[in-house]
Protein backbone atom coordinates (compact mmCIF):
# COMPACT_ATOMS: atom_id res chain seq x y z
CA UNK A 1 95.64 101.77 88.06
CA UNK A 2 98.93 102.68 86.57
CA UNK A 3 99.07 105.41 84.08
CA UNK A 4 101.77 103.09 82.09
CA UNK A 5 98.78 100.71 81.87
CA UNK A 6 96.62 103.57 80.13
CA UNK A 7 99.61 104.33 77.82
CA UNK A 8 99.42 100.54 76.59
CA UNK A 9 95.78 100.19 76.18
CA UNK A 10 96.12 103.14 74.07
CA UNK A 11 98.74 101.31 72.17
CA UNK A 12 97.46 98.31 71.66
CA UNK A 13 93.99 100.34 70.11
CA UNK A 14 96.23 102.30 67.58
CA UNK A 15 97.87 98.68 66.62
CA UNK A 16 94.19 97.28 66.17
CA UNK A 17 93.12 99.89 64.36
CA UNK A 18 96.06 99.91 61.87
CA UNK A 19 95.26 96.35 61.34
CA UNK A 20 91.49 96.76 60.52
CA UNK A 21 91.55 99.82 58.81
CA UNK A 22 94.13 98.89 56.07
CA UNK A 23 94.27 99.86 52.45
CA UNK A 24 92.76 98.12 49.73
CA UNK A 25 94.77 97.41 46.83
CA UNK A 26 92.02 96.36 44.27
CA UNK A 27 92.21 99.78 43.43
CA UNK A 28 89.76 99.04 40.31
CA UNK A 29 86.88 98.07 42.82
CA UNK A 30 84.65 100.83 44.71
CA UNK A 31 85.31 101.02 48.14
CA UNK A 32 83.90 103.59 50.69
CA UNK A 33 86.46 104.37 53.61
CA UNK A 34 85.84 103.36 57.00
CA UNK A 35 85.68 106.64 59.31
CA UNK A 36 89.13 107.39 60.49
CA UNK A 37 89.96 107.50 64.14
CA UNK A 38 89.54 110.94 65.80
CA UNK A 39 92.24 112.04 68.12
CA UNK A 40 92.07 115.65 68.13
CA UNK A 41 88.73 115.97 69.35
CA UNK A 42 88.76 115.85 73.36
CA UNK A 43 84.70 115.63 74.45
CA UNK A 44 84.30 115.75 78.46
CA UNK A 45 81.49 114.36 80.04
CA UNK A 46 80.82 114.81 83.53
CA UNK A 47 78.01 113.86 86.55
CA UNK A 48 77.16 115.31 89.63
CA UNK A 49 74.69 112.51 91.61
CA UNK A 50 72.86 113.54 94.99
CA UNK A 51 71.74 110.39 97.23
CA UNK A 52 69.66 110.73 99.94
CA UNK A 53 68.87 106.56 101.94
CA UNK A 54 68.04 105.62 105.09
CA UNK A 55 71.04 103.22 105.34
CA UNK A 56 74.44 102.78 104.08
CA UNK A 57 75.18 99.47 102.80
CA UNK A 58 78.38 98.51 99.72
CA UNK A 59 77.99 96.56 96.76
CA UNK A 60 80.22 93.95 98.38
CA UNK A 61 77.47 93.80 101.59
CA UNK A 62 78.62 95.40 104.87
CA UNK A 63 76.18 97.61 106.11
CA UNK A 64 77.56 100.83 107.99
CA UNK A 65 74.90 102.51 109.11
CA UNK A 66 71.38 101.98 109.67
CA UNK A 67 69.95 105.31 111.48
CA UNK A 68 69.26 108.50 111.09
CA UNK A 69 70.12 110.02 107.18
CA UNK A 70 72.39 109.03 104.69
CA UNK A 71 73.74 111.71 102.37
CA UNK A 72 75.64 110.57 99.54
CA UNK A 73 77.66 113.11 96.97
CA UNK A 74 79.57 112.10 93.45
CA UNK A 75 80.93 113.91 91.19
CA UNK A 76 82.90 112.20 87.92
CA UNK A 77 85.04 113.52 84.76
CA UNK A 78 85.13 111.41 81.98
CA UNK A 79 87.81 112.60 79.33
CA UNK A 80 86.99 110.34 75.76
CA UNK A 81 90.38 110.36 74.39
CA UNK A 82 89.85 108.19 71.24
CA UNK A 83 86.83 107.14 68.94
CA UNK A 84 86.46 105.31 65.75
CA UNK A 85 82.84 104.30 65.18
CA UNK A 86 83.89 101.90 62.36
CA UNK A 87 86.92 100.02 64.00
CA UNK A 88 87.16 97.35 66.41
CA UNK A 89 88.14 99.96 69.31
CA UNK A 90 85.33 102.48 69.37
CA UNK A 91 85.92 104.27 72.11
CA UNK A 92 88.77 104.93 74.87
CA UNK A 93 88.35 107.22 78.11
CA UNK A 94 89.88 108.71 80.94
CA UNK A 95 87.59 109.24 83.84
CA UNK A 96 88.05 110.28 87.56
CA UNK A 97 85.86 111.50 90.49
CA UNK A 98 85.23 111.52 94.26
CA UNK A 99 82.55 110.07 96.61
CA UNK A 100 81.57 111.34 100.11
CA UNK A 101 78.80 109.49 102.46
CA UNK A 102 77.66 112.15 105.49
CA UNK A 103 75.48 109.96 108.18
CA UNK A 104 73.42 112.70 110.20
CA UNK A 105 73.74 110.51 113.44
CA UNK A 106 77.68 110.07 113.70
CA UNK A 107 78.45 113.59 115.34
CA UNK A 108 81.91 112.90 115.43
CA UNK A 109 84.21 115.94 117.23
CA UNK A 110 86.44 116.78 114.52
CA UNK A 111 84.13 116.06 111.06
CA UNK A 112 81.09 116.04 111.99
CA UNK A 113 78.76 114.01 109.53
CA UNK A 114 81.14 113.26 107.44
CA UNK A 115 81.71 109.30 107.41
CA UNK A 116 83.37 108.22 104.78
CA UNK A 117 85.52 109.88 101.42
CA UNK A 118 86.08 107.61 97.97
CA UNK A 119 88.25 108.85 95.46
CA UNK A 120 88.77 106.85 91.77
CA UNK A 121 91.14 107.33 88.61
CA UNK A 122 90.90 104.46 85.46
CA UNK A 123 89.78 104.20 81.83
CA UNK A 124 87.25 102.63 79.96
CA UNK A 125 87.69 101.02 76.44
CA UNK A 126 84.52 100.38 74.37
CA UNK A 127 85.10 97.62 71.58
CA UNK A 128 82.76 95.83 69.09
CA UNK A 129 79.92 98.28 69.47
CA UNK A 130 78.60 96.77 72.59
CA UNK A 131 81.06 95.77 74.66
CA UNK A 132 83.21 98.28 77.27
CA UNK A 133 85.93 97.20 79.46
CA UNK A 134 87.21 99.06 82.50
CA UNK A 135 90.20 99.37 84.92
CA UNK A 136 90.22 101.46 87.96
CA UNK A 137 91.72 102.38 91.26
CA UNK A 138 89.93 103.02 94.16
CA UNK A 139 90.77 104.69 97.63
CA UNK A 140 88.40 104.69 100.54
CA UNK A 141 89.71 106.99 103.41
CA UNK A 142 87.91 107.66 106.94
CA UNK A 143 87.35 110.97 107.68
CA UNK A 144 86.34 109.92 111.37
CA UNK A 145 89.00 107.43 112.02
CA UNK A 146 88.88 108.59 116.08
CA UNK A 147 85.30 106.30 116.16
CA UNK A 148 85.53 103.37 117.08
CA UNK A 149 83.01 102.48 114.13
CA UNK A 150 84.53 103.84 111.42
CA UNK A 151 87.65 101.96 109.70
CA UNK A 152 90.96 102.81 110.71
CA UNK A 153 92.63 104.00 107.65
CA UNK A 154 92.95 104.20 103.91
CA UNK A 155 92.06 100.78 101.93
CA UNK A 156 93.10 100.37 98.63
CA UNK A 157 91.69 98.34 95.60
CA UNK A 158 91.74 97.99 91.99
CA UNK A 159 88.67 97.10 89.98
CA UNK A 160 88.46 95.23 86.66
CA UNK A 161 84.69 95.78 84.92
CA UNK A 162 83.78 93.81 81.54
CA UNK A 163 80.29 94.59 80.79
CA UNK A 164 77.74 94.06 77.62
CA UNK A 165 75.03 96.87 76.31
CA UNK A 166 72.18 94.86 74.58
CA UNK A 167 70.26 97.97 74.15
CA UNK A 168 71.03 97.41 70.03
CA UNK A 169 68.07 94.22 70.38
CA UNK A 170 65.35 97.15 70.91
CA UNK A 171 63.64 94.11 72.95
CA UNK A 172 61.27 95.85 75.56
CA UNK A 173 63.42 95.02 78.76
CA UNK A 174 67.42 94.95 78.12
CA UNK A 175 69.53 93.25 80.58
CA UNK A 176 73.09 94.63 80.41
CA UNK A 177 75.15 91.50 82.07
CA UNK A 178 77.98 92.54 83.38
CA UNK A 179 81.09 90.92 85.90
CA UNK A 180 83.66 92.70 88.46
CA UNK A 181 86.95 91.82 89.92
CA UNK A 182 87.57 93.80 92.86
CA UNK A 183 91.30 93.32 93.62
CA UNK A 184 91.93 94.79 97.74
CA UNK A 185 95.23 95.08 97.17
CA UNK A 186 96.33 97.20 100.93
CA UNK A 187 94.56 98.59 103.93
CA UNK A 188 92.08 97.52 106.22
CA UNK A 189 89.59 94.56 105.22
CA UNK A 190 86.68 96.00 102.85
CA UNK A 191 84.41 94.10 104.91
CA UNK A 192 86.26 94.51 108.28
CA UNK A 193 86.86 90.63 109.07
CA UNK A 194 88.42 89.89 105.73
CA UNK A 195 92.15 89.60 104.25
CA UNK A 196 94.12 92.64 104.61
CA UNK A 197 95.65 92.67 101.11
CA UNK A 198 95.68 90.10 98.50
CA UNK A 199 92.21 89.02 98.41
CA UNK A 200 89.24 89.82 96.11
CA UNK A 201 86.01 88.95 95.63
CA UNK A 202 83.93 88.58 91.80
CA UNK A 203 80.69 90.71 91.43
CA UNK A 204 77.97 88.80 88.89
CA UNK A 205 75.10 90.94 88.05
CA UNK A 206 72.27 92.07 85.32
CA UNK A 207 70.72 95.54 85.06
CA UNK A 208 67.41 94.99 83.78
CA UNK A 209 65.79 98.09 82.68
CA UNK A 210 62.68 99.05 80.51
CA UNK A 211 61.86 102.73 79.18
CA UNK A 212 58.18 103.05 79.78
CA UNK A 213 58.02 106.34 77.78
CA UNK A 214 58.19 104.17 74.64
CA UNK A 215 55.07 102.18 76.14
CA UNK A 216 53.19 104.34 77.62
CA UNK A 217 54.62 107.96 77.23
CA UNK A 218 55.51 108.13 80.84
CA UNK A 219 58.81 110.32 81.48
CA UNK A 220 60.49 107.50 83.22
CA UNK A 221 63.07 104.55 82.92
CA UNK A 222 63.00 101.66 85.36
CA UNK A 223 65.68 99.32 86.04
CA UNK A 224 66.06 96.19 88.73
CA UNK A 225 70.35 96.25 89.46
CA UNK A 226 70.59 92.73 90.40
CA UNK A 227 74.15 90.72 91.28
CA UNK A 228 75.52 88.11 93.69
CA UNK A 229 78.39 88.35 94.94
CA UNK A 230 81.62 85.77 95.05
CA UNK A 231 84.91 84.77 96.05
CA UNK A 232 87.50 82.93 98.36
CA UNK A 233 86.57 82.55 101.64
CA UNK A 234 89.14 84.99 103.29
CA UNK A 235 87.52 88.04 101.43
CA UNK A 236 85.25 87.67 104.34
CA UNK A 237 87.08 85.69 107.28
CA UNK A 238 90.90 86.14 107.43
CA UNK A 239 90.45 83.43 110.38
CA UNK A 240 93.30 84.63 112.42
CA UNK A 241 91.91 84.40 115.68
CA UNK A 242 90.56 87.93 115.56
CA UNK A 243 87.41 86.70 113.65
CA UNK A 244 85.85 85.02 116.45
CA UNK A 245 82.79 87.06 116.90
CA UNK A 246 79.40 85.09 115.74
CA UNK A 247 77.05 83.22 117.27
CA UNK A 248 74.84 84.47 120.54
CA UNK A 249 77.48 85.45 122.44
CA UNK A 250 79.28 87.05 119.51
CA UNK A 251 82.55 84.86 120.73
CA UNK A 252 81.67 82.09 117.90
CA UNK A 253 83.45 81.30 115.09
CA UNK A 254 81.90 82.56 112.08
CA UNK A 255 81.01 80.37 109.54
CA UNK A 256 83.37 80.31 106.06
CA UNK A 257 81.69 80.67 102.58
CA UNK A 258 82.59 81.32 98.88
CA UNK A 259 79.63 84.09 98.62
CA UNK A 260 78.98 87.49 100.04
CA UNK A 261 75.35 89.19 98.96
CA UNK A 262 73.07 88.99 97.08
CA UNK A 263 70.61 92.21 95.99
CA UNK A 264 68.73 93.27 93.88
CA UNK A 265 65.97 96.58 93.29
CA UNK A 266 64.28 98.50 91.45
CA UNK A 267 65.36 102.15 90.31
CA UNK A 268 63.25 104.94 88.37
CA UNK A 269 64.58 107.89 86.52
CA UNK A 270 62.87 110.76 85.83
CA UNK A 271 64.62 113.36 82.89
CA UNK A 272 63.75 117.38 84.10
CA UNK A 273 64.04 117.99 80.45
CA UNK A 274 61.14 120.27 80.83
CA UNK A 275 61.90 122.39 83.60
CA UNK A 276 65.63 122.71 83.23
CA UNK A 277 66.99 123.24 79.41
CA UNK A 278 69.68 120.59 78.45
CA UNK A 279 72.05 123.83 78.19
CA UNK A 280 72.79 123.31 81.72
CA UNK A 281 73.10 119.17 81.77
CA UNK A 282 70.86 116.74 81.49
CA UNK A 283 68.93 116.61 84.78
CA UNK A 284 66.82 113.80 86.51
CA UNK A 285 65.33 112.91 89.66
CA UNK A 286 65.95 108.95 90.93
CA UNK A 287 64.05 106.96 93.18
CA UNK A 288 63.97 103.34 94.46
CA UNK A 289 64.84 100.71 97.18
CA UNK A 290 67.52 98.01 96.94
CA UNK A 291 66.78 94.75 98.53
CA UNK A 292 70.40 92.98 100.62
CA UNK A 293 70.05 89.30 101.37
CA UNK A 294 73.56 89.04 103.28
CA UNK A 295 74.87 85.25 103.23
CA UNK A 296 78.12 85.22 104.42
CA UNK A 297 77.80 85.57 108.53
CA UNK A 298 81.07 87.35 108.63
CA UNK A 299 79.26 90.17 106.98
CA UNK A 300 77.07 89.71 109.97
CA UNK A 301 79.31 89.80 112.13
CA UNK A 302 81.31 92.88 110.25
CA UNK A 303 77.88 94.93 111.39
CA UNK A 304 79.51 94.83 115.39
CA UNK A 305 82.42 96.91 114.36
CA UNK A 306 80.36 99.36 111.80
CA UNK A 307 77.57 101.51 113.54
CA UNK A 308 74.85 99.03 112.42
CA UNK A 309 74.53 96.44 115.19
CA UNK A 310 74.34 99.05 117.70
CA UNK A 311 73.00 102.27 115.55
CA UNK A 312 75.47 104.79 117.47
CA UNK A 313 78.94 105.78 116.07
CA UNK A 314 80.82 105.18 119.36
CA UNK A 315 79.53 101.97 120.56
CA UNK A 316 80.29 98.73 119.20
CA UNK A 317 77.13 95.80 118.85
CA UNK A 318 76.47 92.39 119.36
CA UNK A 319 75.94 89.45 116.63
CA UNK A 320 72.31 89.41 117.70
CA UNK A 321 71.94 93.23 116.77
CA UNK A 322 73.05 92.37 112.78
CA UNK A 323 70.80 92.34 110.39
CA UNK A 324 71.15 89.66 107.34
CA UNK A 325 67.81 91.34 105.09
CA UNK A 326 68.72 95.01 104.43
CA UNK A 327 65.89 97.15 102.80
CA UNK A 328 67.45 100.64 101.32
CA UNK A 329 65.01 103.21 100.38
CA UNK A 330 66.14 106.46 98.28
CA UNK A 331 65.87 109.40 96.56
CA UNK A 332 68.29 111.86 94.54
CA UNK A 333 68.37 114.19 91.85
CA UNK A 334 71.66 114.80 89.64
CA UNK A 335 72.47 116.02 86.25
CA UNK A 336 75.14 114.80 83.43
CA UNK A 337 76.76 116.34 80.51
């Protein structure tokens, strides 16, 4: 993302605001101010997440690795650079971070473990108490780009997030429906077989999720992230004679389709509250699996150029070594402030 995109956003809140937060003239009429917009207060917020899974798969369905120990490190600044409680724009931030996956079986020469490196910049606007819209860039850049199994250098995308919190119904499960546009805009495929640039695909999902403390006065929040995902064919199969790599012989055609994955889980969260003091962050512990149905075979057929057909980092695998149902198991613990 641009930053001259964050300096209109930021605009076009201050213009909003003016307009809802006008002056009355019935001055003979008692009126009780809305809350003024607060600039000069700058609150950070920050998270530090620690995954631990047995496999590697993306939100958009290409499984990377499937042996040995996935490691998975975040760590995210949020900067809230506007809030008005009472206007239309409630909230605007800035937020940035970086992502690193380690797979214990790669033992590349030069970086060891370390498979793959994520790094994001964007801004969030929250607007009519429940709704938050987001923009960000994204860069994904090998660290082992000497394997044959890892992808060759740096892709670049742009995401667009519009998502609703229904939390205000107190109804005992919430769903929080959300969409994505993920815009690749350069670089390698996402999904190895796909367009090159100028392609995206459209993430639908729900995150169902139910605080059984309020129930039953047990510590821990569940929710089920579910989502499908869609979009033009060539997100998956650029079809350029290169793609030729399904069926028994993995020298097949792969077949086209409008849809990538489909998942869907179930996640508990467990606040430390009691060990650690919320003076040092708000810690928890996570655990869960997440369920992949894959159906677009050239996500199938991705899996012979990641380390998951085969399962080794320098060898490349056949079509009848993928795997369409993907079970991840994991466990974490993190903190937030």
């Amino acid at each position: 993302m641009k930053f001259s995109t964050t300096a209109s956003t930021l605009s076009a809140g201050a213009l909003c605001l003016g307009f809802a937060c006008g002056v009355a003239n019935a001055a003979d009429l008692p009126l009780k101010a809305p809350p003024a917009p607060v600039f000069d207060q700058l609150d950070v917020h920050g998270i530090f997440d620690l995954t631990f899974a047995n496999d590697y798969m993306t939100p958009r369905g290409l499984l990377v690795t499937r042996t040995g120990l996935t490691t998975q490190a975040l760590l995210g600044l949020s900067l809230d650079v506007y809030k008005n409680p009472g206007g239309f724009i409630n909230d605007i931030s800035i937020d940035f971070g970086v992502w690193n996956d380690l797979w214990s079986e790669q033992n590349d020469p030069h970086v060891g473990s370390w498979n793959e490196f994520d790094w994001w910049v964007g801004a969030n606007i929250k607007f009519a108490q429940a709704w938050t819209f987001g923009v960000h860039y994204w860069e994904f850049i090998p660290p082992a780009n000497d394997l044959p199994t890892s992808f060759p250098s740096t892709e670049r995308n742009v995401e667009f997030a519009l998502s609703y919190d229904d939390s205000w119904t107190n109804w005992p499960v919430t769903f929080h429906p959300y969409v994505k546009f993920w815009d690749h805009t350069s670089g390698p495929s996402n999904v190895v077989l796909g367009k090159t640039s100028d392609t995206f695909d459209v993430e639908l999902g729900i995150v169902p999720t139910v605080d059984l403390k309020k129930y039953t006065g047990l510590p821990v929040t569940l929710t089920a992230p579910t989502w499908v995902t869609l979009g033009p064919a060539d997100f998956w199969n650029r079809n350029d004679g290169t793609t030729n790599v399904c069926g028994l012989l993995s020298n097949q055609p792969c077949a086209f389709s409008n849809a990538g994955v489909f998942a869907t889980g179930l996640t508990g969260k467990t606040p430390l509250d009691f060990w650690i003091p919320k003076r040092l962050g708000n810690w928890y512990v996570k655990y869960g699996f997440q369920y992949y149905h894959i159906i677009n075979d050239a996500l199938l057929g991705a899996q012979e150029f990641t380390a998951a057909a085969s399962g080794i980092s320098t060898v490349n695998g056949t079509f009848p070594e993928a795997h369409r149902d993907v079970v991840v198991g994991f466990g974490g613990i993190g903190f937030t402030f």
